[in-house]
PDB file of N, CA and C in Angstrom:
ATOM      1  N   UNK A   1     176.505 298.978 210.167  1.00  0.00           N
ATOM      2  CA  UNK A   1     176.907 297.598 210.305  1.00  0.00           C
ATOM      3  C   UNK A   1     178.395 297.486 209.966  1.00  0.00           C
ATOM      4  N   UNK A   2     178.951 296.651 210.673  1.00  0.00           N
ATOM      5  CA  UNK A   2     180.179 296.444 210.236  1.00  0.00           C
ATOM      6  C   UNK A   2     180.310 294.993 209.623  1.00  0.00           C
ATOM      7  N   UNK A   3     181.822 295.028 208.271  1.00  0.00           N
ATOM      8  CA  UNK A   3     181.989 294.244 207.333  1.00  0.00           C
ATOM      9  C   UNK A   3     182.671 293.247 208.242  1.00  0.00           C
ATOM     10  N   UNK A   4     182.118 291.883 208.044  1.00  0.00           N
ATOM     11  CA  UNK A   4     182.970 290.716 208.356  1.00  0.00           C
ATOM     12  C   UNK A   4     183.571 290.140 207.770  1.00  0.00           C
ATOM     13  N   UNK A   5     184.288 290.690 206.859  1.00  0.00           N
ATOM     14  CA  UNK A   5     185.111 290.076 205.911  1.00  0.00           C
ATOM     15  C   UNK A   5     184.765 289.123 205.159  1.00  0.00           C
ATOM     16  N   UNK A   6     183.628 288.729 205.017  1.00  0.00           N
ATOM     17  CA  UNK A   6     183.239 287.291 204.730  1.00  0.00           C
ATOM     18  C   UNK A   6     183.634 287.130 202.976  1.00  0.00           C
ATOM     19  N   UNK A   7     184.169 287.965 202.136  1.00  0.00           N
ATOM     20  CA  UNK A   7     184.187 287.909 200.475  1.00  0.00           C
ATOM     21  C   UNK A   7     183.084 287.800 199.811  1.00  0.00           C
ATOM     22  N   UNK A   8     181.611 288.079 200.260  1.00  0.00           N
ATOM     23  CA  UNK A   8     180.991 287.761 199.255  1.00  0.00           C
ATOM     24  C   UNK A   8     180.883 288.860 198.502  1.00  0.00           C
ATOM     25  N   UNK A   9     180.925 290.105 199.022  1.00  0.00           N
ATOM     26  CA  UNK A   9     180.515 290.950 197.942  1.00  0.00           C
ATOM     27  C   UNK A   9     181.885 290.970 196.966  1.00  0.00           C
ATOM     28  N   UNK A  10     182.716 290.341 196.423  1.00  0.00           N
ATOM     29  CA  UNK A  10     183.929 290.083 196.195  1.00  0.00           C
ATOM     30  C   UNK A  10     183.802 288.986 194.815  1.00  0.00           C
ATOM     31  N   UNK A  11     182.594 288.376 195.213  1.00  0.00           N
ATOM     32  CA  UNK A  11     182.372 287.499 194.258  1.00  0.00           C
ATOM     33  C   UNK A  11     180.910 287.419 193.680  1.00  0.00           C
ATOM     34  N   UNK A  12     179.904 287.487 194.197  1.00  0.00           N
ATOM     35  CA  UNK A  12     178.743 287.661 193.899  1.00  0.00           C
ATOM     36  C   UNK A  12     178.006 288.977 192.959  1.00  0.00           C
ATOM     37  N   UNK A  13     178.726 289.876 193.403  1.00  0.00           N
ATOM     38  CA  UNK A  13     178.352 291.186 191.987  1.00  0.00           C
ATOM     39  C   UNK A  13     179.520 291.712 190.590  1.00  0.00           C
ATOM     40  N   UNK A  14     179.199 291.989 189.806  1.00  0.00           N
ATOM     41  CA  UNK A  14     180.041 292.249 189.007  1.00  0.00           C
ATOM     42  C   UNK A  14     180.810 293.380 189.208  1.00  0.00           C
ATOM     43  N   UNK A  15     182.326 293.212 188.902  1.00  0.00           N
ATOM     44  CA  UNK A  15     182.591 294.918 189.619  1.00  0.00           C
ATOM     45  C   UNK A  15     183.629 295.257 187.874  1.00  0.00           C
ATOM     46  N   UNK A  16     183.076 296.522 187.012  1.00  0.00           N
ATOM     47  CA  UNK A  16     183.181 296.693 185.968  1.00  0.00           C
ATOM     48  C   UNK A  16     184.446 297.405 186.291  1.00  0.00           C
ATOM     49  N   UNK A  17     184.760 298.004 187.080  1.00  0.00           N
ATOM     50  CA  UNK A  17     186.518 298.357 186.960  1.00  0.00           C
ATOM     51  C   UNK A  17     187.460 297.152 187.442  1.00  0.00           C
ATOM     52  N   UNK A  18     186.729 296.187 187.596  1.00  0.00           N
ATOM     53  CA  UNK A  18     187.844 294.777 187.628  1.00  0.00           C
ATOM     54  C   UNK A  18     187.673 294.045 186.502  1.00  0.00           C
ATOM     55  N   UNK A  19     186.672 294.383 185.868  1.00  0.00           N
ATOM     56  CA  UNK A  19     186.487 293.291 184.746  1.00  0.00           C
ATOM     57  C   UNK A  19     185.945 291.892 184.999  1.00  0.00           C
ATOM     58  N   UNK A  20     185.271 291.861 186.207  1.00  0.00           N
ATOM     59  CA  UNK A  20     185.345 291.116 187.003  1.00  0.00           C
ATOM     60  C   UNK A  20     183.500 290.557 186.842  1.00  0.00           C
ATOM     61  N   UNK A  21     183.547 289.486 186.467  1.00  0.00           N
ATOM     62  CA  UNK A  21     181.966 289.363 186.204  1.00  0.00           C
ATOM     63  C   UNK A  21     180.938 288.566 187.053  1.00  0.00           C
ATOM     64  N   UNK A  22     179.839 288.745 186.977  1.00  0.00           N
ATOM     65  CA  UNK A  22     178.489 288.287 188.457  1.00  0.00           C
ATOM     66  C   UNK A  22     178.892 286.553 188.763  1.00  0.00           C
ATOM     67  N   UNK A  23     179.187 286.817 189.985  1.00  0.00           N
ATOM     68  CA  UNK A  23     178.831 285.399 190.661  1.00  0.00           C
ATOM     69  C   UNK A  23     180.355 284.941 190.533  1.00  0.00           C
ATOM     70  N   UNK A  24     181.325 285.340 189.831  1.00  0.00           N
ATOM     71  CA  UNK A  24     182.546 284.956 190.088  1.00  0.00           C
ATOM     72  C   UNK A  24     183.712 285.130 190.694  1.00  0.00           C
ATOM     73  N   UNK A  25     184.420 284.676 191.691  1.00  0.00           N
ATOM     74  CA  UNK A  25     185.772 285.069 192.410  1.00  0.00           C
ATOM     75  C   UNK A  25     186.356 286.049 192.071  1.00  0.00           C
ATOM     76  N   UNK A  26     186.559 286.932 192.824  1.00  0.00           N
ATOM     77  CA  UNK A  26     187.792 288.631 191.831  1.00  0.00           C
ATOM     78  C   UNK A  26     188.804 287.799 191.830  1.00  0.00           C
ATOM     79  N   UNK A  27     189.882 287.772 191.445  1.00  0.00           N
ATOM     80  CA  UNK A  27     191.351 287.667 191.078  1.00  0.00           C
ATOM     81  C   UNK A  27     192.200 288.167 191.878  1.00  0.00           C
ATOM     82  N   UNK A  28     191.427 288.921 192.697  1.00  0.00           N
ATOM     83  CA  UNK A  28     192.330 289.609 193.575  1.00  0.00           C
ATOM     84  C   UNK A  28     191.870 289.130 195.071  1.00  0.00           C
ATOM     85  N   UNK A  29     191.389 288.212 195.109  1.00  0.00           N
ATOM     86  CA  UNK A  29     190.578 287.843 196.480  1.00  0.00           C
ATOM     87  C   UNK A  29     191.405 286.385 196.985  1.00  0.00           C
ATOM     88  N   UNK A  30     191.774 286.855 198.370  1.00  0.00           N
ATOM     89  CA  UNK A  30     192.695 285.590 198.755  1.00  0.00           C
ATOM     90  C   UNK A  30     192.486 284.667 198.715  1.00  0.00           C
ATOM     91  N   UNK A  31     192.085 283.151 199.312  1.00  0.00           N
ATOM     92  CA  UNK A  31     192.125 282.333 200.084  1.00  0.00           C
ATOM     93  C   UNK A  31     191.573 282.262 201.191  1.00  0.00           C
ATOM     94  N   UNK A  32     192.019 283.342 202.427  1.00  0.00           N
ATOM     95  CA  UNK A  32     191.222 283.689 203.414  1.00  0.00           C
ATOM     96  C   UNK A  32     190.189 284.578 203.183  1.00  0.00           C
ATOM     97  N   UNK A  33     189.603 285.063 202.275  1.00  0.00           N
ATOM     98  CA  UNK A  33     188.412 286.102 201.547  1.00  0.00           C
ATOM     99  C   UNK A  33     189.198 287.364 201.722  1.00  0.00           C
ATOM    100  N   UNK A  34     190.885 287.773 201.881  1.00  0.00           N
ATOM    101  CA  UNK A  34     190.987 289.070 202.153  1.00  0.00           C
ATOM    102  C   UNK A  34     191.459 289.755 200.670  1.00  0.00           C
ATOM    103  N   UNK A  35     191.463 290.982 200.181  1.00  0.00           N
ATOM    104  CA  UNK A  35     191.507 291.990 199.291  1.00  0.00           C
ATOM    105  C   UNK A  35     193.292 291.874 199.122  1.00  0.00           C
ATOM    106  N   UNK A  36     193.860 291.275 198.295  1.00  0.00           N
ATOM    107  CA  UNK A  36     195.351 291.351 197.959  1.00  0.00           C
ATOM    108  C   UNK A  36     195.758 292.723 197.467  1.00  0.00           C
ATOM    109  N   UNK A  37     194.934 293.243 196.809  1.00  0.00           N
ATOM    110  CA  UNK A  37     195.316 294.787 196.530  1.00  0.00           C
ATOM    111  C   UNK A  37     194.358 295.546 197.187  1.00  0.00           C
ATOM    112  N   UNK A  38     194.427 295.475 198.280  1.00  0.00           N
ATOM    113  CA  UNK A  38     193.570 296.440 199.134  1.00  0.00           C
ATOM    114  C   UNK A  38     193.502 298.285 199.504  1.00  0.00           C
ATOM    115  N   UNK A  39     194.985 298.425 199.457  1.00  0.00           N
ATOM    116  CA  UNK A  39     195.442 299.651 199.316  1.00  0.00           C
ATOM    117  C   UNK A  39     195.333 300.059 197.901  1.00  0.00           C
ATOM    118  N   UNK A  40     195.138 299.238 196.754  1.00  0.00           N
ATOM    119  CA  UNK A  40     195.132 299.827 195.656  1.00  0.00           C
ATOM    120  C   UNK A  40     193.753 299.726 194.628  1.00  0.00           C
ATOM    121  N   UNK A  41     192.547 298.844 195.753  1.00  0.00           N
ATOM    122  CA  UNK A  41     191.396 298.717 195.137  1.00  0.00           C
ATOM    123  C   UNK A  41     190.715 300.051 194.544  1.00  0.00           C
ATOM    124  N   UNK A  42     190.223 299.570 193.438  1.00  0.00           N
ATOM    125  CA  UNK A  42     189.317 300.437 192.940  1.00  0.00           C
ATOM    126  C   UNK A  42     188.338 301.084 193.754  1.00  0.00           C
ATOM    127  N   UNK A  43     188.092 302.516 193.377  1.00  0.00           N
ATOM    128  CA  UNK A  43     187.295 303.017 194.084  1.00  0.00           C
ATOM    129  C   UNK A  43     185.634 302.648 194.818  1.00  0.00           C
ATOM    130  N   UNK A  44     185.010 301.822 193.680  1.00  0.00           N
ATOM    131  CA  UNK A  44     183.696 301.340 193.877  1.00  0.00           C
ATOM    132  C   UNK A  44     183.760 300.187 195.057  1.00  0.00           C
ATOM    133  N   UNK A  45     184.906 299.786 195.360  1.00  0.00           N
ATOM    134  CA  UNK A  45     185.090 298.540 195.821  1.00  0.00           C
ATOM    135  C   UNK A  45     185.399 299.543 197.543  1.00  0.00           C
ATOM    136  N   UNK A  46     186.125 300.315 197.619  1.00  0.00           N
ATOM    137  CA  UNK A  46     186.401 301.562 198.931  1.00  0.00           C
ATOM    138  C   UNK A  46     185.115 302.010 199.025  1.00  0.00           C
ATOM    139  N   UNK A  47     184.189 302.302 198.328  1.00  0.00           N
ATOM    140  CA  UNK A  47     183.007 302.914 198.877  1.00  0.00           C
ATOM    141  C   UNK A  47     181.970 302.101 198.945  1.00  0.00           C
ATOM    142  N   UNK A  48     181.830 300.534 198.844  1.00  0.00           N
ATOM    143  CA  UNK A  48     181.208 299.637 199.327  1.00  0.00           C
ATOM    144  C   UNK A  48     180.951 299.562 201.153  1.00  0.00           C
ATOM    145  N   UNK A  49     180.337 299.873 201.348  1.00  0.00           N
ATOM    146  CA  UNK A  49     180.244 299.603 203.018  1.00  0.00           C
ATOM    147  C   UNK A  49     178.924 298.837 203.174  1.00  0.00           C
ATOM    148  N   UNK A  50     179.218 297.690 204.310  1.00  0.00           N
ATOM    149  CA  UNK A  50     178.303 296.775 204.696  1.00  0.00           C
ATOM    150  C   UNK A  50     176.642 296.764 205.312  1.00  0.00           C
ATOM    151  N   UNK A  51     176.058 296.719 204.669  1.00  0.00           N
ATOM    152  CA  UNK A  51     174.141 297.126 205.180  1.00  0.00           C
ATOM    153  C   UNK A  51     173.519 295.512 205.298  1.00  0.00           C
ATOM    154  N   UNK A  52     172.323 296.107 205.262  1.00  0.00           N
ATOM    155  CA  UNK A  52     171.463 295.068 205.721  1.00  0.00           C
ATOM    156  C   UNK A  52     171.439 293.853 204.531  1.00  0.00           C
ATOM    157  N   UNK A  53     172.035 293.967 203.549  1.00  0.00           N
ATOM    158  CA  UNK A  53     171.818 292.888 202.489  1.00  0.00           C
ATOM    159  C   UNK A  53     173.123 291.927 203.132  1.00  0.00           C
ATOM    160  N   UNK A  54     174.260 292.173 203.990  1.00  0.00           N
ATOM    161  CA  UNK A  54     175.311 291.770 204.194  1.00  0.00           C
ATOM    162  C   UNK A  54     174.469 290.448 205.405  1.00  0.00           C
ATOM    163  N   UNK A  55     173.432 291.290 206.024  1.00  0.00           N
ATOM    164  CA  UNK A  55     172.543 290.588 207.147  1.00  0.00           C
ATOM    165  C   UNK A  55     171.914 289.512 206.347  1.00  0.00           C
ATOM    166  N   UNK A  56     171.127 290.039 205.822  1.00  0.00           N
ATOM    167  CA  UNK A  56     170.088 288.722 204.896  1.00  0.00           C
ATOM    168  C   UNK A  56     170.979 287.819 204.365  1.00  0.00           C
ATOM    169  N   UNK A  57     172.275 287.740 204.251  1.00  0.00           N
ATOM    170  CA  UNK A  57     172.813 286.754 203.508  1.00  0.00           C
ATOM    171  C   UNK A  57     173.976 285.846 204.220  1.00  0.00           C
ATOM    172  N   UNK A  58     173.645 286.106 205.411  1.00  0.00           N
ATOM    173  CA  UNK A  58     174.492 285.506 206.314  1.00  0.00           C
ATOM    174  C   UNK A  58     174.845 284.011 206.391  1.00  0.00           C
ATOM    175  N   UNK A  59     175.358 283.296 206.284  1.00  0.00           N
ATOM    176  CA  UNK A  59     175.845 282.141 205.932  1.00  0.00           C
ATOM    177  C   UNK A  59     176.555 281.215 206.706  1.00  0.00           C
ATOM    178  N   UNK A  60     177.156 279.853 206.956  1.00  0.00           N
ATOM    179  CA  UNK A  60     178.420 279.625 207.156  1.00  0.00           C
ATOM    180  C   UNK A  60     179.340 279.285 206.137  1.00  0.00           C
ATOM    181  N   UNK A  61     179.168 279.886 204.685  1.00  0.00           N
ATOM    182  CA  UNK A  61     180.191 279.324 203.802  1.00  0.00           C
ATOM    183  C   UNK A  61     180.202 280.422 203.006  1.00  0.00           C
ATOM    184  N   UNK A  62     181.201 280.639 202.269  1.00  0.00           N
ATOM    185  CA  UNK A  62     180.990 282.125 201.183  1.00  0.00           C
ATOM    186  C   UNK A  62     180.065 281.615 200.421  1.00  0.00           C
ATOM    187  N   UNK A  63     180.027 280.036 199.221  1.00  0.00           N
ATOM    188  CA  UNK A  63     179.293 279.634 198.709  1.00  0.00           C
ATOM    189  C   UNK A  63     178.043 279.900 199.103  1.00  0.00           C
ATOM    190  N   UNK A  64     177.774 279.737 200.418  1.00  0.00           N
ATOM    191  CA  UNK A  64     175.937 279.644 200.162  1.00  0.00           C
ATOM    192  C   UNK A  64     175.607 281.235 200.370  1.00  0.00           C
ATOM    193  N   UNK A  65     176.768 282.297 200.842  1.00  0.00           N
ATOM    194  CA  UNK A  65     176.319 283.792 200.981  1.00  0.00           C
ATOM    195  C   UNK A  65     175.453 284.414 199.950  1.00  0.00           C
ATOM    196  N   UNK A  66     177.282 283.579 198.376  1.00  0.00           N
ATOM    197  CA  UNK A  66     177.081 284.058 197.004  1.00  0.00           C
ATOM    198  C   UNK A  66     175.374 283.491 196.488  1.00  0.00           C
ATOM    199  N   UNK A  67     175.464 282.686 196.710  1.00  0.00           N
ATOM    200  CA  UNK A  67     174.224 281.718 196.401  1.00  0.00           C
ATOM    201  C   UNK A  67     172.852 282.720 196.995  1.00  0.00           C
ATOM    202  N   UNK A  68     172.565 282.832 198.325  1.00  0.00           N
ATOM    203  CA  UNK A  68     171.857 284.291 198.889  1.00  0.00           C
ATOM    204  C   UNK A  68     171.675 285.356 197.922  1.00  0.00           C
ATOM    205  N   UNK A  69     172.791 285.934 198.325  1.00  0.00           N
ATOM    206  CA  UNK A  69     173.072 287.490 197.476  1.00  0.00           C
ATOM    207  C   UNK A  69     172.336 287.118 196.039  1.00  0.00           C
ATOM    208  N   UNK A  70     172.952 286.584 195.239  1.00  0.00           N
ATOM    209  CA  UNK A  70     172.417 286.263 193.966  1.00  0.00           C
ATOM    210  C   UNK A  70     170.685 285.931 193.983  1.00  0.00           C
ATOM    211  N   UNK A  71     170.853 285.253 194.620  1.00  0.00           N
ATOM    212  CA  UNK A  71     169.159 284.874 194.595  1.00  0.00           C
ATOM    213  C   UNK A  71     168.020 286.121 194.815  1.00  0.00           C
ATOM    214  N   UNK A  72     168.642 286.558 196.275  1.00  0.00           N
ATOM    215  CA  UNK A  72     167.987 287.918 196.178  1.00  0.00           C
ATOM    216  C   UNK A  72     168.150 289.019 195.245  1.00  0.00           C
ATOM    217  N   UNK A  73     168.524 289.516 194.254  1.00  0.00           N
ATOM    218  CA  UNK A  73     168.502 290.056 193.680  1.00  0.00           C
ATOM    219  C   UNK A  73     168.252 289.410 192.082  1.00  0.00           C
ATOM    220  N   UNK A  74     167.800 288.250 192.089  1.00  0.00           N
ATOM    221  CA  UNK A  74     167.215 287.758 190.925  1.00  0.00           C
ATOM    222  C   UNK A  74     168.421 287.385 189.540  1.00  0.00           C
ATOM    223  N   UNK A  75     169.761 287.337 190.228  1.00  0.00           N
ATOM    224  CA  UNK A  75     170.728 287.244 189.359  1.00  0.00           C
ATOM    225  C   UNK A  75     171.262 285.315 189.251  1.00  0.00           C
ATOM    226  N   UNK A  76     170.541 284.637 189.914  1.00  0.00           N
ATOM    227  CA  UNK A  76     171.028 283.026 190.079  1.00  0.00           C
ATOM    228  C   UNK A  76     171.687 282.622 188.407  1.00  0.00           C
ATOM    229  N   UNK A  77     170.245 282.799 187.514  1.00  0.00           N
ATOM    230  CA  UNK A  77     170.501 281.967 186.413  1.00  0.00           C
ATOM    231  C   UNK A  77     171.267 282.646 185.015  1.00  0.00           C
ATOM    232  N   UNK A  78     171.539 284.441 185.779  1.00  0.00           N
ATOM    233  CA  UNK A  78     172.402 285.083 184.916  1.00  0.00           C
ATOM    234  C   UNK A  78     174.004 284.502 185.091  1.00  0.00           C
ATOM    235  N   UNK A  79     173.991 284.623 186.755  1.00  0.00           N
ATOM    236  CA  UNK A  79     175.422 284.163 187.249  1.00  0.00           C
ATOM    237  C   UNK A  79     175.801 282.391 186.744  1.00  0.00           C
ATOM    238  N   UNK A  80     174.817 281.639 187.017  1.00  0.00           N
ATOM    239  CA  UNK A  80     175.261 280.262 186.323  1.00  0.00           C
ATOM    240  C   UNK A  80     175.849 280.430 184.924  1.00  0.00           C
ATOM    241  N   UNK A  81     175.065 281.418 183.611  1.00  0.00           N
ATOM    242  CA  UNK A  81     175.304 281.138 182.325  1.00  0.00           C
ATOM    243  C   UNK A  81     176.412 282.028 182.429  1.00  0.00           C
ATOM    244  N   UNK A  82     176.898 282.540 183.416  1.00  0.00           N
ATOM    245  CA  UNK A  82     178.326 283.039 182.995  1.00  0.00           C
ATOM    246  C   UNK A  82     179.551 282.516 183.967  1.00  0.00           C
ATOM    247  N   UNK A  83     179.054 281.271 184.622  1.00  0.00           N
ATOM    248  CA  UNK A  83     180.117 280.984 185.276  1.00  0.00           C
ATOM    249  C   UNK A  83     179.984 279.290 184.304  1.00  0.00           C
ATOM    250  N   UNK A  84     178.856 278.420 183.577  1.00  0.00           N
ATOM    251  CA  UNK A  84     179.121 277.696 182.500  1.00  0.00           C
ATOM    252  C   UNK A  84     180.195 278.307 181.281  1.00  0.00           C
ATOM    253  N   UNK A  85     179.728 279.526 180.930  1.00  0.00           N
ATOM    254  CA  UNK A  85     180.732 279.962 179.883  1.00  0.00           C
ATOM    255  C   UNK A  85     181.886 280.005 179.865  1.00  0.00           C
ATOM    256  N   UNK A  86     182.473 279.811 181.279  1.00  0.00           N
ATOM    257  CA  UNK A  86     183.728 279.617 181.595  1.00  0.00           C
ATOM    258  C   UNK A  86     184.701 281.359 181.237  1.00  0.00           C
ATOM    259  N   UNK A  87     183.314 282.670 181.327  1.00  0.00           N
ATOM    260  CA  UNK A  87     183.875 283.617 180.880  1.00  0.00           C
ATOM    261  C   UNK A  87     184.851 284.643 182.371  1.00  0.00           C
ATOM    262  N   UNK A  88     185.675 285.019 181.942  1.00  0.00           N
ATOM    263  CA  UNK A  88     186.885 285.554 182.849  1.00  0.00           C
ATOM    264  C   UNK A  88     186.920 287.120 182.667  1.00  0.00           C
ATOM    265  N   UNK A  89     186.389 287.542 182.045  1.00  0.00           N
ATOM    266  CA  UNK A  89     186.023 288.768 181.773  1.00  0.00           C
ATOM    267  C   UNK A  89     184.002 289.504 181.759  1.00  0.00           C
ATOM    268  N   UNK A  90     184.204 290.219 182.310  1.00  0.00           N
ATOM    269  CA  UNK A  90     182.400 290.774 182.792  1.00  0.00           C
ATOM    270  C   UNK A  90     182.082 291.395 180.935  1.00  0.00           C
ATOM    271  N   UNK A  91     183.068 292.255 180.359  1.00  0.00           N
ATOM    272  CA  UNK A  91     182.737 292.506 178.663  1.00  0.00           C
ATOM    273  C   UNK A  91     182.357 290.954 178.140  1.00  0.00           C
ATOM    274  N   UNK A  92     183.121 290.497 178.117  1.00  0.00           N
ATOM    275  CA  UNK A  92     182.264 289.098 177.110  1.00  0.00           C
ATOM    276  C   UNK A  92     181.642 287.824 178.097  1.00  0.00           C
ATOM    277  N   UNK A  93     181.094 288.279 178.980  1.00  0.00           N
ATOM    278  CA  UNK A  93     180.138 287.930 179.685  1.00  0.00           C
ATOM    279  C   UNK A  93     178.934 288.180 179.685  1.00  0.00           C
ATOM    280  N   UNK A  94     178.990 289.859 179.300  1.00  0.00           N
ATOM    281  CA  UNK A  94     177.425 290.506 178.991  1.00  0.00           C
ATOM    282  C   UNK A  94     177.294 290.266 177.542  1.00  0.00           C
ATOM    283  N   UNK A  95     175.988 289.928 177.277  1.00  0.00           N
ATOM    284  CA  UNK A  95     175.271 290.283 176.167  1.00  0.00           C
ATOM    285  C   UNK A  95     175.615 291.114 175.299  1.00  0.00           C
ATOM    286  N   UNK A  96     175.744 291.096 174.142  1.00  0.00           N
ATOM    287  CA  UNK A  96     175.472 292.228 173.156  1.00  0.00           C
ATOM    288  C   UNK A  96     175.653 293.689 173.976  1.00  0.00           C
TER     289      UNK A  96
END
């Protein structure tokens, strides 16, 4: 499958070499959903390639993708209590 750029996986999973925590915007993610440090992304983020979960979550808005993605994988009410916490970092986002 090929990636349509759409940003969700960008915002919807946590990516621990960004510091970057579940369900929230990377920092590095445009406006138009594109990768500002793209040439210099972390590796986990280069070996992401697009499958069938990219299908199931097809959308017309990133919001309702993230909203998808999350749901399917049972992360909704983890991602709310860390996007209430107002936390900016995935370390003091997790638990203990």
């Amino acid at each position: 499958m090929e990636c349509t750029r759409c940003g969700a996986c960008c915002v919807a999973p946590d990516i621990a070499a960004l510091d970057k925590p579940l369900g929230l915007r990377c920092p590095h993610l445009t406006a138009d959903n594109l990768c500002s440090v793209y040439d210099r992304r972390p590796q986990v983020c280069r070996d992401y390639q697009a499958d069938a979960v990219c299908r199931l979550i097809e959308a017309p808005t990133l919001e309702e993708r993230v909203r998808k993605y999350l749901d399917l994988f049972g992360l909704s009410d983890e991602a709310e209590s860390v996007r209430q916490s107002g936390c900016s970092s995935m370390r003091k986002a997790r638990p203990g």
